[in-house]
Protein backbone atom coordinates (compact mmCIF):
# COMPACT_ATOMS: atom_id res chain seq x y z
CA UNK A 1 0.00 0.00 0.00
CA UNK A 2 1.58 3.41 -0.97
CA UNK A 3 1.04 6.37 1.05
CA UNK A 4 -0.94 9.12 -0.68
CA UNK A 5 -1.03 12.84 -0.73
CA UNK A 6 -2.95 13.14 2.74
CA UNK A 7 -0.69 10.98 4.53
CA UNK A 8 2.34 13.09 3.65
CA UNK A 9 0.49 15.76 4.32
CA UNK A 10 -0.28 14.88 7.71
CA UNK A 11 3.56 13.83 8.75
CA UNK A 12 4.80 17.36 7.14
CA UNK A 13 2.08 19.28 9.29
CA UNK A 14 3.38 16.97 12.03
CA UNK A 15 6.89 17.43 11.89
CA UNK A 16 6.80 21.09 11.59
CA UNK A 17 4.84 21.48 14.55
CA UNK A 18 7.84 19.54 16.34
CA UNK A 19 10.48 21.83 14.74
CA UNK A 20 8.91 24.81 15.51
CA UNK A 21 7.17 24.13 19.15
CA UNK A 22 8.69 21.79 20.77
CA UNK A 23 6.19 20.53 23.03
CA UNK A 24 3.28 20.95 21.49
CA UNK A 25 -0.63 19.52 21.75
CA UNK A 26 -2.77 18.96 18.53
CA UNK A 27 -6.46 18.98 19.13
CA UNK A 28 -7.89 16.53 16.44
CA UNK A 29 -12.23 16.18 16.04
CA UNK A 30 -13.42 12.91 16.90
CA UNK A 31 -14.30 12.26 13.68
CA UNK A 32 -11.09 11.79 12.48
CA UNK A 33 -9.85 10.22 15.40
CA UNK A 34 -7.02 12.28 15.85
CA UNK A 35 -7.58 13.21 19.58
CA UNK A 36 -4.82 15.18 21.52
CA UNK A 37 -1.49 14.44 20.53
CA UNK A 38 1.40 15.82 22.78
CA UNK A 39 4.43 15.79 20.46
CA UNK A 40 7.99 15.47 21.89
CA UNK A 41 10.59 17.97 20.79
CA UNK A 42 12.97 16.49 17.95
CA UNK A 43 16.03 18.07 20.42
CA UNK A 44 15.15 15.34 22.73
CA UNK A 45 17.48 12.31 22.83
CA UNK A 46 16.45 9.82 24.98
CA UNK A 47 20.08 7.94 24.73
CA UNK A 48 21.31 10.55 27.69
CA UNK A 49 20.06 7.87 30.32
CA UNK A 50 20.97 5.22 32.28
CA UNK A 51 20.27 1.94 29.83
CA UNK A 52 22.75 -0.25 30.97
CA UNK A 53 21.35 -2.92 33.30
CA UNK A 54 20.99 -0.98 36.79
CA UNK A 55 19.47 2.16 35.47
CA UNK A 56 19.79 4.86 37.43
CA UNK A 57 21.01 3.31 40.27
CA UNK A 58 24.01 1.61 38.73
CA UNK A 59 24.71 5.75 37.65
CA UNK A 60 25.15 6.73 40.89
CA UNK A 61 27.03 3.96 42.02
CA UNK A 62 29.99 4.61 40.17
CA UNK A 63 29.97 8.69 40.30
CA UNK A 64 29.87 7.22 44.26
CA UNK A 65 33.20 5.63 43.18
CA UNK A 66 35.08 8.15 41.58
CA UNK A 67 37.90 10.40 43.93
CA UNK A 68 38.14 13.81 44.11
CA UNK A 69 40.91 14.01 40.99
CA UNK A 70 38.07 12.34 38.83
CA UNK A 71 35.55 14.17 39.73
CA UNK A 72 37.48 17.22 39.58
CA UNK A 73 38.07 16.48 35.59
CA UNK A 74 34.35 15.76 35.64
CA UNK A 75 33.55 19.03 36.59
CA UNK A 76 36.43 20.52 34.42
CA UNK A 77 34.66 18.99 31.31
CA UNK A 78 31.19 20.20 32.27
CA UNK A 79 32.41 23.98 32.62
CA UNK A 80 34.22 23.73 29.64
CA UNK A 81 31.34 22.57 27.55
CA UNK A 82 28.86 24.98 29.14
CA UNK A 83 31.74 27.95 28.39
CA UNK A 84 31.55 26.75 24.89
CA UNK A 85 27.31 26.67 25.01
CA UNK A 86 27.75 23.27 23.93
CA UNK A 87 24.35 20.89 25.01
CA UNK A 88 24.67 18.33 28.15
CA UNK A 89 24.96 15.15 25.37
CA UNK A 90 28.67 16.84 24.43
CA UNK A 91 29.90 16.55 28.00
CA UNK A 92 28.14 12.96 28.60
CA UNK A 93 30.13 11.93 25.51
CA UNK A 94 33.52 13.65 26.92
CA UNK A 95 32.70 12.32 30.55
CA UNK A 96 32.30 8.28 28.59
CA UNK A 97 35.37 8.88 26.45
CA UNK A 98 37.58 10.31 29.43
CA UNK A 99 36.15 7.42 31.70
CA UNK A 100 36.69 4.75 29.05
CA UNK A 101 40.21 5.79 28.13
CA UNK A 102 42.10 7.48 31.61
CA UNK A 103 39.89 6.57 34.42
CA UNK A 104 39.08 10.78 34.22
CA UNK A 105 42.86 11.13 35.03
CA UNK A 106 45.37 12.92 32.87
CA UNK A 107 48.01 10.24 32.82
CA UNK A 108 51.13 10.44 31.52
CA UNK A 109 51.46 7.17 29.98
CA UNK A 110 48.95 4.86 27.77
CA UNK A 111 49.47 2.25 24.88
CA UNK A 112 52.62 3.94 22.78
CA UNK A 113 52.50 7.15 23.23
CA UNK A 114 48.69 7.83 24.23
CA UNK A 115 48.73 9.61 27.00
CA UNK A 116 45.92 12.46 29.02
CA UNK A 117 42.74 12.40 29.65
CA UNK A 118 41.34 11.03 26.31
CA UNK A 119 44.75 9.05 25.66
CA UNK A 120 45.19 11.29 22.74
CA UNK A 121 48.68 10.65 20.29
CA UNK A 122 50.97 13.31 19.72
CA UNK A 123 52.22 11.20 17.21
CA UNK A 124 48.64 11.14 15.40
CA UNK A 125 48.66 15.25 15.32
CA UNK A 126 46.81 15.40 18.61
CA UNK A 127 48.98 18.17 19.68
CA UNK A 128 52.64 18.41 21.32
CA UNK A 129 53.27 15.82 24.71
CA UNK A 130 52.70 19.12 27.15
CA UNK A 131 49.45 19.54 25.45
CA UNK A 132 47.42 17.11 25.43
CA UNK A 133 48.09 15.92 28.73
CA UNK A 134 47.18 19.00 29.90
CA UNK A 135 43.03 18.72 30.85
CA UNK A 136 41.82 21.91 29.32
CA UNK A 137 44.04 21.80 26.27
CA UNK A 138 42.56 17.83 25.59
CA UNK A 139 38.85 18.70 26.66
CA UNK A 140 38.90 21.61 23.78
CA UNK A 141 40.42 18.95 21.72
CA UNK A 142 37.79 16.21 22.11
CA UNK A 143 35.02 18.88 21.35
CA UNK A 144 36.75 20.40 18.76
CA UNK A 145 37.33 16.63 17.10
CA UNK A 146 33.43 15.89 18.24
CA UNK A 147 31.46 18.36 16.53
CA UNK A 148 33.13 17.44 13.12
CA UNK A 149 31.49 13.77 13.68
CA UNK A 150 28.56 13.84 11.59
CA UNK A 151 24.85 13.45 13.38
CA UNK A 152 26.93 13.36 16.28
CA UNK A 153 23.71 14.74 18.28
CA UNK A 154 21.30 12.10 17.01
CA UNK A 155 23.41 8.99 18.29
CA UNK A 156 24.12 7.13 21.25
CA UNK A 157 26.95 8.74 23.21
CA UNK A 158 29.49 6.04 23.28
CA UNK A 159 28.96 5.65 19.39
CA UNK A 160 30.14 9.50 19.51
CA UNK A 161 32.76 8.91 21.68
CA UNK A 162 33.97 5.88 19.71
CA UNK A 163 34.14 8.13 16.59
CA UNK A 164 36.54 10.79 18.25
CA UNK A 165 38.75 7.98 19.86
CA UNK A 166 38.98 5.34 17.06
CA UNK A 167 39.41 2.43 19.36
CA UNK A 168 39.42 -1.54 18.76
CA UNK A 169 36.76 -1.51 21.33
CA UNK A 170 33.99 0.29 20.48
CA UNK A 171 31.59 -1.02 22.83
CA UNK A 172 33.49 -0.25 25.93
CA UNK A 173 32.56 3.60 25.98
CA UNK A 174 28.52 2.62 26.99
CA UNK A 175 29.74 0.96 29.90
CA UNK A 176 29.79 4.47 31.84
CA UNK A 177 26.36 6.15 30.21
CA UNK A 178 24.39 5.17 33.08
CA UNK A 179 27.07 7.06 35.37
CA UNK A 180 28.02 10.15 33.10
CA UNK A 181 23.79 10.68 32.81
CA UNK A 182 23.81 10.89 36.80
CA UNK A 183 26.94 13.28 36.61
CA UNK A 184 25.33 16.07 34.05
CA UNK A 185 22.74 16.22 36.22
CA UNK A 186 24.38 16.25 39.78
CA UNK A 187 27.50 18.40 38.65
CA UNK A 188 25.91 19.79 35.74
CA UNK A 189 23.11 21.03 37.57
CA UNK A 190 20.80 19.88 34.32
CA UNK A 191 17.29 19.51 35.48
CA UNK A 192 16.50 18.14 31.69
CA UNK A 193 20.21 16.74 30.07
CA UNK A 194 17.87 14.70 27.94
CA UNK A 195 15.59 17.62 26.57
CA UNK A 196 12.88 16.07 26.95
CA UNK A 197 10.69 18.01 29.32
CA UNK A 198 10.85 16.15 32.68
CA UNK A 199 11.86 17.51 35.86
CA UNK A 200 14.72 17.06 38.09
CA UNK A 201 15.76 13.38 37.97
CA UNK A 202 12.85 12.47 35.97
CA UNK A 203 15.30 11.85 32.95
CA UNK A 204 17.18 9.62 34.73
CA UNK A 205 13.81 7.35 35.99
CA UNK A 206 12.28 7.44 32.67
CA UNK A 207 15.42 6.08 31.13
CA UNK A 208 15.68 3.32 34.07
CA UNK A 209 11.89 2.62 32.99
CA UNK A 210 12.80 2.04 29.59
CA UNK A 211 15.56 -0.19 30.56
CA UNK A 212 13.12 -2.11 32.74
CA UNK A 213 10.68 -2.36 30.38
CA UNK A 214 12.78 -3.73 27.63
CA UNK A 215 14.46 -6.02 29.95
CA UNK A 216 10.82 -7.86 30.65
CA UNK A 217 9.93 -7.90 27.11
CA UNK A 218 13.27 -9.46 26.26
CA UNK A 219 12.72 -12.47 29.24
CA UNK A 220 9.48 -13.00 27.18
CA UNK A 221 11.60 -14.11 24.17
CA UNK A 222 10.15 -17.63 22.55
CA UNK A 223 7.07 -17.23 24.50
CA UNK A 224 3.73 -18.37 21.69
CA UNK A 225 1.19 -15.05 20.52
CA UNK A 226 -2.11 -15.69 21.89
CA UNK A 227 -4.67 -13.17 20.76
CA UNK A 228 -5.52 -11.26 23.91
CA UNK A 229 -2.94 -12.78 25.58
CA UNK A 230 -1.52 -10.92 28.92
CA UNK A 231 0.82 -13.92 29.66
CA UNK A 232 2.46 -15.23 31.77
CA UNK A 233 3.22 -17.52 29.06
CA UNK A 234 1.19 -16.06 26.10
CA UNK A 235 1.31 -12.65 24.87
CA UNK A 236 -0.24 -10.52 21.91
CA UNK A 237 1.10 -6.70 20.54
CA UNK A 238 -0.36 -5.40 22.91
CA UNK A 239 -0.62 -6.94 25.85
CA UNK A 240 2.93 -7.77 26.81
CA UNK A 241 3.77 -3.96 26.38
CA UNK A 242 1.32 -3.07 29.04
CA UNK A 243 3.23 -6.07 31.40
CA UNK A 244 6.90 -4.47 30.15
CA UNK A 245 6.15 -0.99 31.61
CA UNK A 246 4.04 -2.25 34.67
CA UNK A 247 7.27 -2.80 35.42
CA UNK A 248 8.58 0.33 35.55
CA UNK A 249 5.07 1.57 37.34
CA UNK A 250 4.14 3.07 33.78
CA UNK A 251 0.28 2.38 32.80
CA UNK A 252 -0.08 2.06 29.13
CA UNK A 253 -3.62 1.51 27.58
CA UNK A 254 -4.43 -2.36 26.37
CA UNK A 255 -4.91 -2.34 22.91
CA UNK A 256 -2.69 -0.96 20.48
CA UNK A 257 -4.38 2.01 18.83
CA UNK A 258 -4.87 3.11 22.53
CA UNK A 259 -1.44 2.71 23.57
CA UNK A 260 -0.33 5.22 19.98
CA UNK A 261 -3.26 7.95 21.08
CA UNK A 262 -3.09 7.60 24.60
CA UNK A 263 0.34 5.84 25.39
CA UNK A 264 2.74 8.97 26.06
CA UNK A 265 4.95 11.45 23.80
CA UNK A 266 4.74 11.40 20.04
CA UNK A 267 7.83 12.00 18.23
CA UNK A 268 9.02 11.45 14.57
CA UNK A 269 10.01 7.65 13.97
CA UNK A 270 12.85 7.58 12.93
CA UNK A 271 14.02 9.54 15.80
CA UNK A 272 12.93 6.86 18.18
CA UNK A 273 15.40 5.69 21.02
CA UNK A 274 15.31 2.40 22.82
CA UNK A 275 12.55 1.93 24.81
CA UNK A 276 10.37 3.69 22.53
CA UNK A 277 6.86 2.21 21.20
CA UNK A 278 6.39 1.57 17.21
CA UNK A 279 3.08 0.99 15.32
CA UNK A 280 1.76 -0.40 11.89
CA UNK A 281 -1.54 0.62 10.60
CA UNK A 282 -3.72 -0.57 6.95
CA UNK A 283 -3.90 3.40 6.73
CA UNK A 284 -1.09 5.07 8.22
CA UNK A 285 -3.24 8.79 8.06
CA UNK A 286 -5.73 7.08 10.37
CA UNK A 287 -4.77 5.92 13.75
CA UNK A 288 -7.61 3.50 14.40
CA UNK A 289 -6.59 1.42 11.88
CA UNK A 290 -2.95 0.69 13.95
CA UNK A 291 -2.74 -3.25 13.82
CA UNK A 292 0.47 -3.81 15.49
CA UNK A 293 2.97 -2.43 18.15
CA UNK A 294 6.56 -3.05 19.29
CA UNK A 295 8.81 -2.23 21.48
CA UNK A 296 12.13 -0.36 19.42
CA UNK A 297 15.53 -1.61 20.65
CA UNK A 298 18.12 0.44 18.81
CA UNK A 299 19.96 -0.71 15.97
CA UNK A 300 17.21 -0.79 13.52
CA UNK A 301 15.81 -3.53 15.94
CA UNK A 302 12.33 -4.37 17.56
CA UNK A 303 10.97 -6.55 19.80
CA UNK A 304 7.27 -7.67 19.53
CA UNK A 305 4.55 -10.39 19.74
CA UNK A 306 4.13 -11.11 15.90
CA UNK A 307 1.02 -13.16 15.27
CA UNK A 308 -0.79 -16.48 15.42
CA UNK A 309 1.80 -19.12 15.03
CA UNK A 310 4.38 -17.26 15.85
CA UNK A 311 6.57 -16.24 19.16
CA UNK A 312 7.98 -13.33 20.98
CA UNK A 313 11.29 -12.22 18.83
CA UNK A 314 13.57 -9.59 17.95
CA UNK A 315 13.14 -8.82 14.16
CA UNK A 316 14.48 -5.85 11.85
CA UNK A 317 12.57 -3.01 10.79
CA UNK A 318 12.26 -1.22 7.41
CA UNK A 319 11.61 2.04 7.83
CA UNK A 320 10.49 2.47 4.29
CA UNK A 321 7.47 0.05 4.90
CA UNK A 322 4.23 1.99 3.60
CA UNK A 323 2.28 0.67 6.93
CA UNK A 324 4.98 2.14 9.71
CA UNK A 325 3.38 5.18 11.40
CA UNK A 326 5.32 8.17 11.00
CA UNK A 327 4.95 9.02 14.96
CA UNK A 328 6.58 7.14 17.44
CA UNK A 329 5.23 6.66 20.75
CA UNK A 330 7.69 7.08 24.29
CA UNK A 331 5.61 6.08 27.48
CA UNK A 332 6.37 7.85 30.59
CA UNK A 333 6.76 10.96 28.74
């Protein structure tokens, strides 16, 4: 089924009302079943947050952990970036990297001749050995190097920080989101790091929702569809989504429709984070006619309860498919 004119018509009206409001509420008639519609601001970026298994907890664990030297570089980083009016995600990304690389300590010594904060190279045209071991000479660096990385603002922070450093290990920089999230906020003084309208640590519990919530879903993998099904063993669309983020004390609505009027903040789709809620519809410019929901996972990956005959699983999405709603759905929000 191709989309028509009135269906791009309705994601360009949408979409602009993002770019240009922020948050913003659409009053639809009944008729066309439109309802009110709360739409997130696109500057939100729900991958500030504590996803790592702990949530927000594990966060503030290890800042607990860190010594006065680290935290001190902390703090240098923050007041750096805020000199520089660059957003919170640019010092998460410098607090992961730093973390990752030093322990937050300038060292004089690394892998041949890294060395600082960031282990940066003289060798590599970093800069000379007195400056980039020197914190506020390697923190300009690493933003300097960091807003040349394209989309840098639309991805995960240790993707960003993995495309400053380079290293054989890319995965190692998400280890320390969960903490450097808790940091721009307690050091940072960021009511909102993730721009996404909550209030003073209400960032960090929506992201440890999300985690929770995906981490039920995923112990549901292999488990048959049942139409209607609210497990324990059985589970349609719908249902185990409403189970997921009971976990997190988040009520969503029971069918699926419901859960993309009703279910939280709308937001474009392909700007959806973990955590957040996708939907297919037989007409994408009418919301009651959403079939199907799931449960986004990052990497161009969803988890969801298919259909009759089928189980819980993890599949791919396109985003080019003609029945994907162009709103995605974030609950808590």
């Amino acid at each position: 089924m191709k989309l028509g004119v009135v269906v791009t018509a309705v994601v360009a009206v949408l979409i602009t009302i993002v770019l240009t409001s922020g948050v913003t509420t659409v009053v639809g008639n009944n008729n066309s079943a439109a309802g009110n519609m709360t739409l997130l601001n696109v500057s939100c970026n729900a991958a500030i947050g504590p996803w790592d298994e702990g949530g927000a907890d594990k966060g503030q664990n290890d800042a607990g952990n860190l010594n006065e030297e680290q935290r001190g570089v902390v703090a240098k980083i923050i007041s750096i970036g805020q000199e520089r009016q660059l957003p919170p995600l640019a010092w998460q990304v410098a607090i992961q990297a730093g973390m990752t690389e030093s322990g937050l300590r300038p060292l004089n010594y690394g892998d041949a001749d890294s060395i600082g904060i960031f282990q940066m190279r003289p060798s590599m045209n970093w800069g000379s050995v007195a400056q980039v071991i020197d914190p506020v000479y390697a923190i300009n660096k690493f933003y300097d190097v960091l807003l040349t990385v394209p989309d840098w603002e639309s991805k995960r922070p240790g993707d960003s920080a993995q495309a400053v450093e380079r290293s054989a290990f890319p995965d190692r920089y998400h280890a320390w989101e969960a903490m450097a999230a808790f940091l721009i906020g307690e050091l940072g003084q960021v009511a909102d790091p993730a721009g996404c309208g909550a209030g003073t640590g209400d960032v960090l519990a929506a992201s440890s929702a999300a985690a929770k919530a995906i981490a039920f879903t995923k112990e549901q993998l292999g488990e048959p569809y049942l139409w209607g099904g609210n497990g324990p063993d059985a589970w349609d669309c719908s249902g185990i989504l409403v189970k997921a983020f009971a976990t997190a004390d988040i009520q969503l609505p029971r069918v699926a429709n419901d859960q993309y009027m009703h279910g939280g903040a709308f937001l474009p789709v392909k700007d959806a984070q973990p955590g957040d809620l996708l939907f297919w519809a037989t007409n994408p410019a009418d919301p009651v006619t959403v079939h199907h929901v799931a449960m986004y996972l990052g990497g161009d990956e969803y988890i969801h309860a298919p259909q009759t005959g089928d189980v819980v699983k993890i599949s791919k999405i396109n985003w080019d498919y003609s029945e994907l709603m162009p709103m995605a759905v974030r609950p808590g929000v």
